[in-house]
Protein backbone atom coordinates (compact mmCIF):
# COMPACT_ATOMS: atom_id res chain seq x y z
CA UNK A 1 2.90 10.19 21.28
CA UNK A 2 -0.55 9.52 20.48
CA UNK A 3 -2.83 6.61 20.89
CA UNK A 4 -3.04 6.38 17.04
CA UNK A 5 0.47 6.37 16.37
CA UNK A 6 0.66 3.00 18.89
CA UNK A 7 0.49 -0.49 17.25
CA UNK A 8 -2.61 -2.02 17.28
CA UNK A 9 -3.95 -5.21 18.52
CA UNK A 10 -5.24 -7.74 16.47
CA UNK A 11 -8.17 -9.35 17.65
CA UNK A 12 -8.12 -12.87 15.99
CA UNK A 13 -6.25 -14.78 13.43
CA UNK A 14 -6.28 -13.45 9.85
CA UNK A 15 -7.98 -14.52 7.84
CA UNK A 16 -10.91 -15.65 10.11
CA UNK A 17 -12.22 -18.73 9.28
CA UNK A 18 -16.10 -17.27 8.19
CA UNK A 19 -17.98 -20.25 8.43
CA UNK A 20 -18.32 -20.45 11.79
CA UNK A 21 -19.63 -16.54 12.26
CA UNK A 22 -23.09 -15.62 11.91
CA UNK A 23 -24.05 -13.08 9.61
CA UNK A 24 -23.79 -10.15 12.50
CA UNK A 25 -20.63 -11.36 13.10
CA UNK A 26 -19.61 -10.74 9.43
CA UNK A 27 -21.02 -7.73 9.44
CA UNK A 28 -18.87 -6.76 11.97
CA UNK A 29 -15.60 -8.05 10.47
CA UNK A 30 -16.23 -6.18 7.40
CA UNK A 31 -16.89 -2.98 9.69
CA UNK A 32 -13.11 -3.69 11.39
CA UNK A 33 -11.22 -5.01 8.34
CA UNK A 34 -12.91 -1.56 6.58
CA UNK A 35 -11.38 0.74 9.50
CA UNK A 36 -8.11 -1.61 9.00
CA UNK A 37 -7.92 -0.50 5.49
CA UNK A 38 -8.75 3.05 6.64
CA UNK A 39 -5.96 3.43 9.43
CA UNK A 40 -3.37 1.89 6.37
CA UNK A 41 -4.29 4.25 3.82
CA UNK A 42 -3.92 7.46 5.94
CA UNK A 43 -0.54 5.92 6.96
CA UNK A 44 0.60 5.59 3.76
CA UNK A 45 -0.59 9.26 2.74
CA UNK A 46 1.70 10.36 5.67
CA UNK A 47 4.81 8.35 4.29
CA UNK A 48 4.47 9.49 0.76
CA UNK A 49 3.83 13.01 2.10
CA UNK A 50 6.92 13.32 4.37
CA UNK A 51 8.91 11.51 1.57
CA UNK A 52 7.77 13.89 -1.23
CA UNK A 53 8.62 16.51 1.60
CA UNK A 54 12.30 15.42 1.62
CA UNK A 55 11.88 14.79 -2.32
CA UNK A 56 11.74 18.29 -2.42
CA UNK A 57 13.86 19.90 -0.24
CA UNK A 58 16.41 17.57 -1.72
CA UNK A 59 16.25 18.65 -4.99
CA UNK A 60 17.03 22.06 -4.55
């Protein structure tokens, strides 16, 4: 198993309340909840390959 394939921790409530971050820390959000999106999308690439996989083995 890989280190990717492990849940990962969330560091903080979501959403984060942003008024009390400065704009570095904002910055920085954006940066994680970007790499969040990121790690989701490539997931979800992996599940529609491995089903369209089976779709077509299925089939024949």
């Amino acid at each position: 198993m890989f280190d990717d394939d492990l849940p990962k921790k969330h560091s903080g409530e979501f959403p984060r309340n942003l008024e009390s971050l400065s704009v570095d820390e904002l910055k920085n959000y954006i940066t994680e909840l970007k790499a969040e999106i990121q790690r989701v999308e490539q997931n979800i690439k992996a599940k529609e390959e491995s089903q369209n996989a089976a779709d077509s083995f299925f089939k024949l």
